[in-house]
C-alpha atoms as a PDB file:
ATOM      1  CA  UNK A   1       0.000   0.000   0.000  1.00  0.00           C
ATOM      2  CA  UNK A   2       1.685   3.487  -1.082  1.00  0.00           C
ATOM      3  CA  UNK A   3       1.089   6.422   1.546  1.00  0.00           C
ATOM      4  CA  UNK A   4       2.568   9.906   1.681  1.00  0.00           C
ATOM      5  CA  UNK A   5       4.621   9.795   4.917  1.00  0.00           C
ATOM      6  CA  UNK A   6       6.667  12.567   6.048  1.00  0.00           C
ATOM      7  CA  UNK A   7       7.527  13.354   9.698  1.00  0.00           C
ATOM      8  CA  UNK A   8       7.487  17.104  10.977  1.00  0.00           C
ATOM      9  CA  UNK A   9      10.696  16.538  12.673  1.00  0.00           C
ATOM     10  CA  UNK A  10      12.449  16.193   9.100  1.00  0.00           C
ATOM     11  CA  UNK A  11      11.812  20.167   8.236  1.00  0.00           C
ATOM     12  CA  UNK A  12      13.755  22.629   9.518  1.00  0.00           C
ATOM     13  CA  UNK A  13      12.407  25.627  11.947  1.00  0.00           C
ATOM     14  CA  UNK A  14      12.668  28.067   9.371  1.00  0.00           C
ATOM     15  CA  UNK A  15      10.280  26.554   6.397  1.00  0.00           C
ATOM     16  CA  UNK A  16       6.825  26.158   6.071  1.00  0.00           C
ATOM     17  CA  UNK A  17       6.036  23.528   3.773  1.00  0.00           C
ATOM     18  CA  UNK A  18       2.414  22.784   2.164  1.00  0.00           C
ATOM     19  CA  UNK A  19       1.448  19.329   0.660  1.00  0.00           C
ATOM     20  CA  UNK A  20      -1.617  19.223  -1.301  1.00  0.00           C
ATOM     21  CA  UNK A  21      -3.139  15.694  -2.648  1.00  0.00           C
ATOM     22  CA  UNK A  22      -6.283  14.652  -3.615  1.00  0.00           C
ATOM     23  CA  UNK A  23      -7.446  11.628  -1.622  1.00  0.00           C
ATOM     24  CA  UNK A  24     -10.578  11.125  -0.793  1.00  0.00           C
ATOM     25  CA  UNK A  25     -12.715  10.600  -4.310  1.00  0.00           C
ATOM     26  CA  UNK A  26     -16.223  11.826  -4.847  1.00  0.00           C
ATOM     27  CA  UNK A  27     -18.153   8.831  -4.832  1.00  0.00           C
ATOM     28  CA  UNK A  28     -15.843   8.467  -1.506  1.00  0.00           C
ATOM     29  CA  UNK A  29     -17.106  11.551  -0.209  1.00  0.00           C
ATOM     30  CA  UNK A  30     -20.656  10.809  -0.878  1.00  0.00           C
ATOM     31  CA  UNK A  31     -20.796   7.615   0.864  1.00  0.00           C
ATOM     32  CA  UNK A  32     -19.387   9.044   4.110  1.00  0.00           C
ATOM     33  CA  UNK A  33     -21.965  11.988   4.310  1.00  0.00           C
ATOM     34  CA  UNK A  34     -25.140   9.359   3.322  1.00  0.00           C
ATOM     35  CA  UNK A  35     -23.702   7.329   6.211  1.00  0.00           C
ATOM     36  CA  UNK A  36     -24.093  10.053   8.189  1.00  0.00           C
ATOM     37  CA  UNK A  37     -27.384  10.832   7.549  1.00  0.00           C
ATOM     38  CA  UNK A  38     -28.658   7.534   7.314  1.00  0.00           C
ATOM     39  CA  UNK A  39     -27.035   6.241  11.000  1.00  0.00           C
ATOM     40  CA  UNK A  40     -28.390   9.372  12.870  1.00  0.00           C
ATOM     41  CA  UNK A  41     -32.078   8.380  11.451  1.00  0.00           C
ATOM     42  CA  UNK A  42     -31.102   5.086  12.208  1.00  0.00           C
ATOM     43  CA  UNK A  43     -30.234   5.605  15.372  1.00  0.00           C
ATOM     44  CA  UNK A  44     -33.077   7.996  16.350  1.00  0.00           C
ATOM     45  CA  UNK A  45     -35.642   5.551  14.978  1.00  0.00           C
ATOM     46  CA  UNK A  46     -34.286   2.449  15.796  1.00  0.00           C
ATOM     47  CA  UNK A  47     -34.038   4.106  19.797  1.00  0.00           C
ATOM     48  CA  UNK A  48     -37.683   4.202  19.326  1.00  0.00           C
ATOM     49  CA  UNK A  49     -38.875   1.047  18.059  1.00  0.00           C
ATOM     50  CA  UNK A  50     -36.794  -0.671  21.055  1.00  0.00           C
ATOM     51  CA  UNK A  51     -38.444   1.753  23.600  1.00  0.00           C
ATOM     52  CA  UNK A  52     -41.680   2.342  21.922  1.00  0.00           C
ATOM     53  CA  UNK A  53     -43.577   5.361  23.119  1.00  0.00           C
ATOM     54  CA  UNK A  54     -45.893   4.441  25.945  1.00  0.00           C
ATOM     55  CA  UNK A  55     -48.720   6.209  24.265  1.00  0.00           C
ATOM     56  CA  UNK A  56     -49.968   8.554  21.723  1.00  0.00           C
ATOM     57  CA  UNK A  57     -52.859  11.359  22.204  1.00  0.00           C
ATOM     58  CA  UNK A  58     -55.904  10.809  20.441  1.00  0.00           C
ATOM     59  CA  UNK A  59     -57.674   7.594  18.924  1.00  0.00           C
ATOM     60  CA  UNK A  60     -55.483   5.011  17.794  1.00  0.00           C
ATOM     61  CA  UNK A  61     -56.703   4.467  14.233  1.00  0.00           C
ATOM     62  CA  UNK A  62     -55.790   8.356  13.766  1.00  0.00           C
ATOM     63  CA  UNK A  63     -52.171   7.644  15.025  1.00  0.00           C
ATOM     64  CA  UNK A  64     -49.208   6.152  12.503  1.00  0.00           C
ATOM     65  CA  UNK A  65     -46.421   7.918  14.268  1.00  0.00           C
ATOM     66  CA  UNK A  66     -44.679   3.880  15.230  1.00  0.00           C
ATOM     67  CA  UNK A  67     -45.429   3.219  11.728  1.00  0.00           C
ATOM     68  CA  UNK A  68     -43.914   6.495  10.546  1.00  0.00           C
ATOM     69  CA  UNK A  69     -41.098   5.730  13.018  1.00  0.00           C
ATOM     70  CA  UNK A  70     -40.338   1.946  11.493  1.00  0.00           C
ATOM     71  CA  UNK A  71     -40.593   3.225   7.966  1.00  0.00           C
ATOM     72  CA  UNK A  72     -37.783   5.941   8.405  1.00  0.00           C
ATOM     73  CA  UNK A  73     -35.463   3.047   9.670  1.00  0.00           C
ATOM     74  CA  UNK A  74     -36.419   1.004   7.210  1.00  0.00           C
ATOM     75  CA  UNK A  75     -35.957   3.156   4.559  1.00  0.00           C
ATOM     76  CA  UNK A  76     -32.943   4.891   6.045  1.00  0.00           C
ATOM     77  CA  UNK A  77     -31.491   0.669   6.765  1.00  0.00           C
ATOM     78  CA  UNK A  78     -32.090   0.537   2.589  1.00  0.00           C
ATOM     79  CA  UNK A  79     -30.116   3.445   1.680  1.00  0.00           C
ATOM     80  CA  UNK A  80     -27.143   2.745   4.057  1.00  0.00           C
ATOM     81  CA  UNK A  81     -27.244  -1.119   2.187  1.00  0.00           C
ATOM     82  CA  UNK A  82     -27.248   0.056  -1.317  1.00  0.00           C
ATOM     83  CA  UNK A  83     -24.565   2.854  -0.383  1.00  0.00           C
ATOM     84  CA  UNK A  84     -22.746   0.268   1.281  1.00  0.00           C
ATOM     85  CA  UNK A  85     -22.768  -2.174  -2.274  1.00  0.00           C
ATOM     86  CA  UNK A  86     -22.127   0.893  -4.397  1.00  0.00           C
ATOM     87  CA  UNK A  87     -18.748   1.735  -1.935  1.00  0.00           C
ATOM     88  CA  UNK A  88     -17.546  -1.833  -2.324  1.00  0.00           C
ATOM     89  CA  UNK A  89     -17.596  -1.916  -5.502  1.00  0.00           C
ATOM     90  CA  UNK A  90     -15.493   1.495  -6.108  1.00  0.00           C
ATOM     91  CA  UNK A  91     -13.051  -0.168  -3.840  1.00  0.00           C
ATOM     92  CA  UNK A  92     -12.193  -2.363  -6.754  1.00  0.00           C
ATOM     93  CA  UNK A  93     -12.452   0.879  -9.222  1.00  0.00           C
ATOM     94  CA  UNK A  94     -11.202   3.893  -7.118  1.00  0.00           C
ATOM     95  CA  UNK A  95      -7.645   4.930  -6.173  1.00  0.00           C
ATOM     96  CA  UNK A  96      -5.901   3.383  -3.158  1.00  0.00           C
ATOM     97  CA  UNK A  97      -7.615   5.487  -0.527  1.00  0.00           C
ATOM     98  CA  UNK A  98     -11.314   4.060  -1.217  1.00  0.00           C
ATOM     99  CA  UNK A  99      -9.574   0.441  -0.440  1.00  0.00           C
ATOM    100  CA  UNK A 100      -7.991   1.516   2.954  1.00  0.00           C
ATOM    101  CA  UNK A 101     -11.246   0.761   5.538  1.00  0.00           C
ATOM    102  CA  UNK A 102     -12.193  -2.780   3.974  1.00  0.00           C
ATOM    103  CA  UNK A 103      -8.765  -4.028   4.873  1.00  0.00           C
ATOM    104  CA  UNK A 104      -5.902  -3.838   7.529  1.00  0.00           C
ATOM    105  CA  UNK A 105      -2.383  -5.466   6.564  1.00  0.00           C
ATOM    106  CA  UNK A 106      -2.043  -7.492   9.534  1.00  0.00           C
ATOM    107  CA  UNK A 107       1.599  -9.152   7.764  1.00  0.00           C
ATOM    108  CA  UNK A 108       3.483  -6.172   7.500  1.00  0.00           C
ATOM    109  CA  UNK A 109       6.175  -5.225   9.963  1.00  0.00           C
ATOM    110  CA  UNK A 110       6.177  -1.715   8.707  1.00  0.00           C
ATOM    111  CA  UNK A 111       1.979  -1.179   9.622  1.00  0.00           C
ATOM    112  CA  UNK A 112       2.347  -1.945  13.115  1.00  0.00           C
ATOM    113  CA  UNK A 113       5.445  -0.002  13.922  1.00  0.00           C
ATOM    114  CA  UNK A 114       3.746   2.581  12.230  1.00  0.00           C
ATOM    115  CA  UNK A 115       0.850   1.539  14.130  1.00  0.00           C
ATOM    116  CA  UNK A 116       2.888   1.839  17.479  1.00  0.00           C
ATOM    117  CA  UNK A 117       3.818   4.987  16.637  1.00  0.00           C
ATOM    118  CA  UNK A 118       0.483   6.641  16.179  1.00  0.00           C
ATOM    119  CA  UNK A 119      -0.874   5.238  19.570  1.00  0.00           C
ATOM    120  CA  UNK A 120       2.374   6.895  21.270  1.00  0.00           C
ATOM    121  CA  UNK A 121       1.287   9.984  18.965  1.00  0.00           C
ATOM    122  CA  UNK A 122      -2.437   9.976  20.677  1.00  0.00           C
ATOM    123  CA  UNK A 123      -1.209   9.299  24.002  1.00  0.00           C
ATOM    124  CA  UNK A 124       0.581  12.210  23.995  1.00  0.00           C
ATOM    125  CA  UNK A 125       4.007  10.095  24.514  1.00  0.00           C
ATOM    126  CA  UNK A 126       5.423  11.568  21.074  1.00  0.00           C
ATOM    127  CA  UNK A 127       5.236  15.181  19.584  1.00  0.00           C
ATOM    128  CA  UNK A 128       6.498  14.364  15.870  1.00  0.00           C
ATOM    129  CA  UNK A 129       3.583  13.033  13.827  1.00  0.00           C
ATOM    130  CA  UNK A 130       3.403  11.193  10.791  1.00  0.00           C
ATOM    131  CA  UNK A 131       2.143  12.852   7.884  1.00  0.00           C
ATOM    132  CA  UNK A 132      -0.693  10.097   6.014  1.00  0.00           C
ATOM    133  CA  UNK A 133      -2.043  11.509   2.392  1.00  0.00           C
ATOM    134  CA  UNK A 134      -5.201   8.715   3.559  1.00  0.00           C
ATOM    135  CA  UNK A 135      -5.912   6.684   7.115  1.00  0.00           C
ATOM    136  CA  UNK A 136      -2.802   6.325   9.101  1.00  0.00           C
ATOM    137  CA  UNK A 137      -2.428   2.706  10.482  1.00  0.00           C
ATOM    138  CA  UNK A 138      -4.017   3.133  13.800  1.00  0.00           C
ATOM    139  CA  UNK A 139      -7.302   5.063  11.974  1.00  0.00           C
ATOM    140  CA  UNK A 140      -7.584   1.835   9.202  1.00  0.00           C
ATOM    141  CA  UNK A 141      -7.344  -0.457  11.934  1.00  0.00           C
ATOM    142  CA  UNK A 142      -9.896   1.134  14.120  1.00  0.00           C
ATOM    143  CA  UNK A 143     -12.095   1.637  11.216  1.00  0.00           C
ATOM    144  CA  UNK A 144     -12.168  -1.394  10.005  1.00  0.00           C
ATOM    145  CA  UNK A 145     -12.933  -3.144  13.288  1.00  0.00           C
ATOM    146  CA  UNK A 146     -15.569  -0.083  14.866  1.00  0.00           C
ATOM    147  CA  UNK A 147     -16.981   1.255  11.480  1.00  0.00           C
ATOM    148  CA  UNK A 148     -17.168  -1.226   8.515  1.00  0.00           C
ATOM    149  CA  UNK A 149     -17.292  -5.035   9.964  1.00  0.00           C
ATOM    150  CA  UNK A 150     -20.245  -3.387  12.109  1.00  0.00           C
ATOM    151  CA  UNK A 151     -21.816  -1.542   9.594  1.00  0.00           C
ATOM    152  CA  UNK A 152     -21.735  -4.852   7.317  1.00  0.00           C
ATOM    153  CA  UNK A 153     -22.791  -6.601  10.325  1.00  0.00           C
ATOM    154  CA  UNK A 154     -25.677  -4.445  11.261  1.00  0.00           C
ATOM    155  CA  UNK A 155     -27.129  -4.330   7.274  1.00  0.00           C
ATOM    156  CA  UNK A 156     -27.137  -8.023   7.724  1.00  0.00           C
ATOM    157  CA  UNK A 157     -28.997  -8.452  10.690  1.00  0.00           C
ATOM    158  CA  UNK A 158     -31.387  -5.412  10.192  1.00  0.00           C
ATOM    159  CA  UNK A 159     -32.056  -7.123   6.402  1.00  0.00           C
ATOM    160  CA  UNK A 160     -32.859 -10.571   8.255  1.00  0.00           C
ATOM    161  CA  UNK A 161     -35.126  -8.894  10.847  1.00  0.00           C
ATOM    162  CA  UNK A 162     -37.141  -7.335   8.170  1.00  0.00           C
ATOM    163  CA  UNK A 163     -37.569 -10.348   6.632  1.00  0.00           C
ATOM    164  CA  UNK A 164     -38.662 -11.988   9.525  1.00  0.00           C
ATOM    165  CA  UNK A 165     -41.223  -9.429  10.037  1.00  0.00           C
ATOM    166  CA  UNK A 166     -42.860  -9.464   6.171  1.00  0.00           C
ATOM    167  CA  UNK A 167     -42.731 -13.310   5.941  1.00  0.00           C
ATOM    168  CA  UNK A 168     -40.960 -16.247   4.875  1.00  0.00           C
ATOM    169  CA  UNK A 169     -41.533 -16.021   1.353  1.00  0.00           C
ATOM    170  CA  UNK A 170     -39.934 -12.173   0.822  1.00  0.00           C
ATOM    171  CA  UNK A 171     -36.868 -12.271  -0.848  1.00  0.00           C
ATOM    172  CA  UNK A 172     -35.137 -11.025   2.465  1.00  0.00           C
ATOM    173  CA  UNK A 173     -35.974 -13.338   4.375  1.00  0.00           C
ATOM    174  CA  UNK A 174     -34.603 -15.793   1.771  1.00  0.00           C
ATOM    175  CA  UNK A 175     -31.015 -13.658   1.407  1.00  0.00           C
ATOM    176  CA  UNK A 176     -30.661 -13.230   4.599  1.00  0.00           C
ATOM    177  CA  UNK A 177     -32.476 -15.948   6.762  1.00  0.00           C
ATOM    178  CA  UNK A 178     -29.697 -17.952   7.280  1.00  0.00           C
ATOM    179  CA  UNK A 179     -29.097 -15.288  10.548  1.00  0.00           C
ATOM    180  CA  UNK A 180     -31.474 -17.470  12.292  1.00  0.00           C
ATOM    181  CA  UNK A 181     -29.868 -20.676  11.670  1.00  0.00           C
ATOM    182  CA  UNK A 182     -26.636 -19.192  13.443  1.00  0.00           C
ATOM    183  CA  UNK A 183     -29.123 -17.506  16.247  1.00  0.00           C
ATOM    184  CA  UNK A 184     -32.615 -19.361  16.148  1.00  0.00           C
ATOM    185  CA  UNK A 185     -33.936 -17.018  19.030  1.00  0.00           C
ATOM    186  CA  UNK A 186     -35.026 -13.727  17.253  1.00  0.00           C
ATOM    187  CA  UNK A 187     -34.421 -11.815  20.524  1.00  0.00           C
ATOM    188  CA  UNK A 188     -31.019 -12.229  20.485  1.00  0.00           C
ATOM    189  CA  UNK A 189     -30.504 -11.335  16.841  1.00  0.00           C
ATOM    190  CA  UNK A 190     -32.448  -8.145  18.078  1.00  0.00           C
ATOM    191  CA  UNK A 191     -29.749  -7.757  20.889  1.00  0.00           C
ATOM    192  CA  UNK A 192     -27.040  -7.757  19.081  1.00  0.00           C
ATOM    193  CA  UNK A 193     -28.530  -5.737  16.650  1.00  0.00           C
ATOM    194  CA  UNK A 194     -28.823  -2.928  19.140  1.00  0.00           C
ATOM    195  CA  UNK A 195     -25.391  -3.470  20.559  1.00  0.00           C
ATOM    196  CA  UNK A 196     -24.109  -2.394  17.250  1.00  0.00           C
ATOM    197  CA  UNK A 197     -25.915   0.869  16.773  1.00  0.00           C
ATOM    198  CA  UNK A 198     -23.861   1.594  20.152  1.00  0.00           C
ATOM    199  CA  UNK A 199     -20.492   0.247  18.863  1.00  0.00           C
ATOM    200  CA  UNK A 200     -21.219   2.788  15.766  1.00  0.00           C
ATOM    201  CA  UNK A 201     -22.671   5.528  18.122  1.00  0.00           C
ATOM    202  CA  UNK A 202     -19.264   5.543  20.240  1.00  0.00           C
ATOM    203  CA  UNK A 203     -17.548   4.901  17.228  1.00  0.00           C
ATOM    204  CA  UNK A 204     -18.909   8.357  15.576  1.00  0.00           C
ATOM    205  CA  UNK A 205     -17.887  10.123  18.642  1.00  0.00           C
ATOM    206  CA  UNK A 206     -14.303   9.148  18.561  1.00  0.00           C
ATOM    207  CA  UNK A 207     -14.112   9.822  14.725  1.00  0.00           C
ATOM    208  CA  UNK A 208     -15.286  12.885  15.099  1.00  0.00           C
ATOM    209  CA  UNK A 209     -13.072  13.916  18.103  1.00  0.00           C
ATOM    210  CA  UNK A 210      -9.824  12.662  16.612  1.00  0.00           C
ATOM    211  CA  UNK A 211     -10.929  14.405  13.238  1.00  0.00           C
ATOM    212  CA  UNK A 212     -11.215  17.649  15.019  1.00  0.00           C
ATOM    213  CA  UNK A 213      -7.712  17.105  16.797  1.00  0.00           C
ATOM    214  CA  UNK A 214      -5.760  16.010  13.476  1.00  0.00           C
ATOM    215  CA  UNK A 215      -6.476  19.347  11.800  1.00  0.00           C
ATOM    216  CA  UNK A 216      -5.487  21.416  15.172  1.00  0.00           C
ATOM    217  CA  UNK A 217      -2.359  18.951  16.583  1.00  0.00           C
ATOM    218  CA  UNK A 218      -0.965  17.206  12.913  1.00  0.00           C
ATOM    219  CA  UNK A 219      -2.348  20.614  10.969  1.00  0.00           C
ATOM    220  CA  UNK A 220      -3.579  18.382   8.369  1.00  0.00           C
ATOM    221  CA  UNK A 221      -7.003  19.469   6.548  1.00  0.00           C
ATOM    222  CA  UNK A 222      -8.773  16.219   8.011  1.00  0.00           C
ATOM    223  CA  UNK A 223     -12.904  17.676   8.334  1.00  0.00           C
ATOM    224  CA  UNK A 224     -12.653  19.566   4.615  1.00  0.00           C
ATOM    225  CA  UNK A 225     -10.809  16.554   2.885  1.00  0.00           C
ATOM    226  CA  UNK A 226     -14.433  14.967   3.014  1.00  0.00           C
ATOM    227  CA  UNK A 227     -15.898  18.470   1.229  1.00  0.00           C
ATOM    228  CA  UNK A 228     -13.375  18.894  -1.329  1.00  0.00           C
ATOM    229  CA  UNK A 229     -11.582  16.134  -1.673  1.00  0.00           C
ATOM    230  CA  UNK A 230      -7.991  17.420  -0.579  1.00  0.00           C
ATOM    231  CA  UNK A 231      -5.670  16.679   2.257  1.00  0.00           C
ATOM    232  CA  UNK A 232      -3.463  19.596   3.223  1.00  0.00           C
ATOM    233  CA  UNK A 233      -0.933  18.964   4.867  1.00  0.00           C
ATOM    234  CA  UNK A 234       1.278  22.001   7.006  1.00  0.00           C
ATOM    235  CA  UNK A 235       4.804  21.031   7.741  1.00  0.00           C
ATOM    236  CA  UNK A 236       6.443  23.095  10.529  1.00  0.00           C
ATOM    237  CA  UNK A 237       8.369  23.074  13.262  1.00  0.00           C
ATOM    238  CA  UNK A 238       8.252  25.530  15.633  1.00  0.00           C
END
């Protein structure tokens, strides 16, 4: 895997370099942002149809708001899947960036040291950060196991509960029944379920957190690059 490294120790106290490269692809860009949308509806409604609202004013034939509830996570759960399908596939098409989340490589000596060094980096135990043009090792990593096996995981499940819920014969229940066979009581499929809305909830927080502290600690254009495109890149030393 090629990545733009450079340390900020390596420039001297007088210069004030800038790096500009294009990373993060459009259909890249788009994906992230629908995610967005579509886990905070997600999360929102799915909240809901675990604790359901004790009651509603009025008569009940003149009430959908459950119904309206469960058919903004479904429909929200459907766009997330086919954004999810559309952003595997440009892993195969895009530039080496769009591959970087979908897999971690666990044999190379050179990932984890790099690795190592970006934990020291976070734990404040080192002041000379690595400059990335894409995920540095300890981001991929932490992606891949908080943000896309989840996500993957969470489409499948959500898919086979649906498919519990319209029948037997509905073509999601036949793609993804097989959930059941693995964990024949629903309830627990439900569990888990929920347990990974959190591990994406906490996993959102920390993204956005250690997005926010890249730009102001590493100076490196991390909350744009998902607007334009571009990570910049400011190598100084003061």
């Amino acid at each position: 895997m090629r990545r733009t490294i450079m340390s900020i120790s390596a420039t001297s106290k007088a210069d004030c370099e800038h790096e500009n490269v294009y990373a993060y692809e459009a259909p890249v860009r788009l994906w992230h942002w629908i995610n967005a949308f579509c886990i905070l509806a997600l999360a929102l409604t799915g909240y809901f149809i675990g604790s359901p609202l004790p009651a509603v004013p009025g008569e009940a034939n003149a009430n959908f708001l459950m119904g309206y509830i469960r058919f903004s996570h479904f429909a929200a759960g459907q766009i997330l899947a086919v954004a999810l399908i559309l952003r595997i596939y440009w892993v195969f098409v895009g530039n080496v960036h769009a591959r970087q989340i979908f897999y971690v490589p666990f044999w190379s000596k050179r990932f984890w040291r790099e690795w190592l060094h970006e934990v020291r980096f976070y734990m404040f135990l080192t002041q000379n950060p690595l400059k990335y043009a894409g995920h540095n090792p300890l981001s991929q990593l932490v992606m891949l196991l908080m943000f896309t096996l989840p996500l993957t995981f969470m489409v499948i499940t959500g898919f086979a509960l649906y498919g519990e819920g319209v029948g037997r014969d509905s073509w999601e229940y036949t793609l993804f029944g097989w959930v059941f066979w693995l964990s024949p009581n629903s309830q627990s499929v439900h569990s888990f379920h929920h347990l990974g809305m959190w591990v994406i909830l906490i996993f959102v927080m920390i993204h956005i957190y250690v997005a926010v502290r890249e730009d102001i600690v590493s100076r490196d254009s991390i909350v744009s690059s998902m607007i334009s495109g571009e990570r910049l890149s400011k190598h100084t030393e003061d």
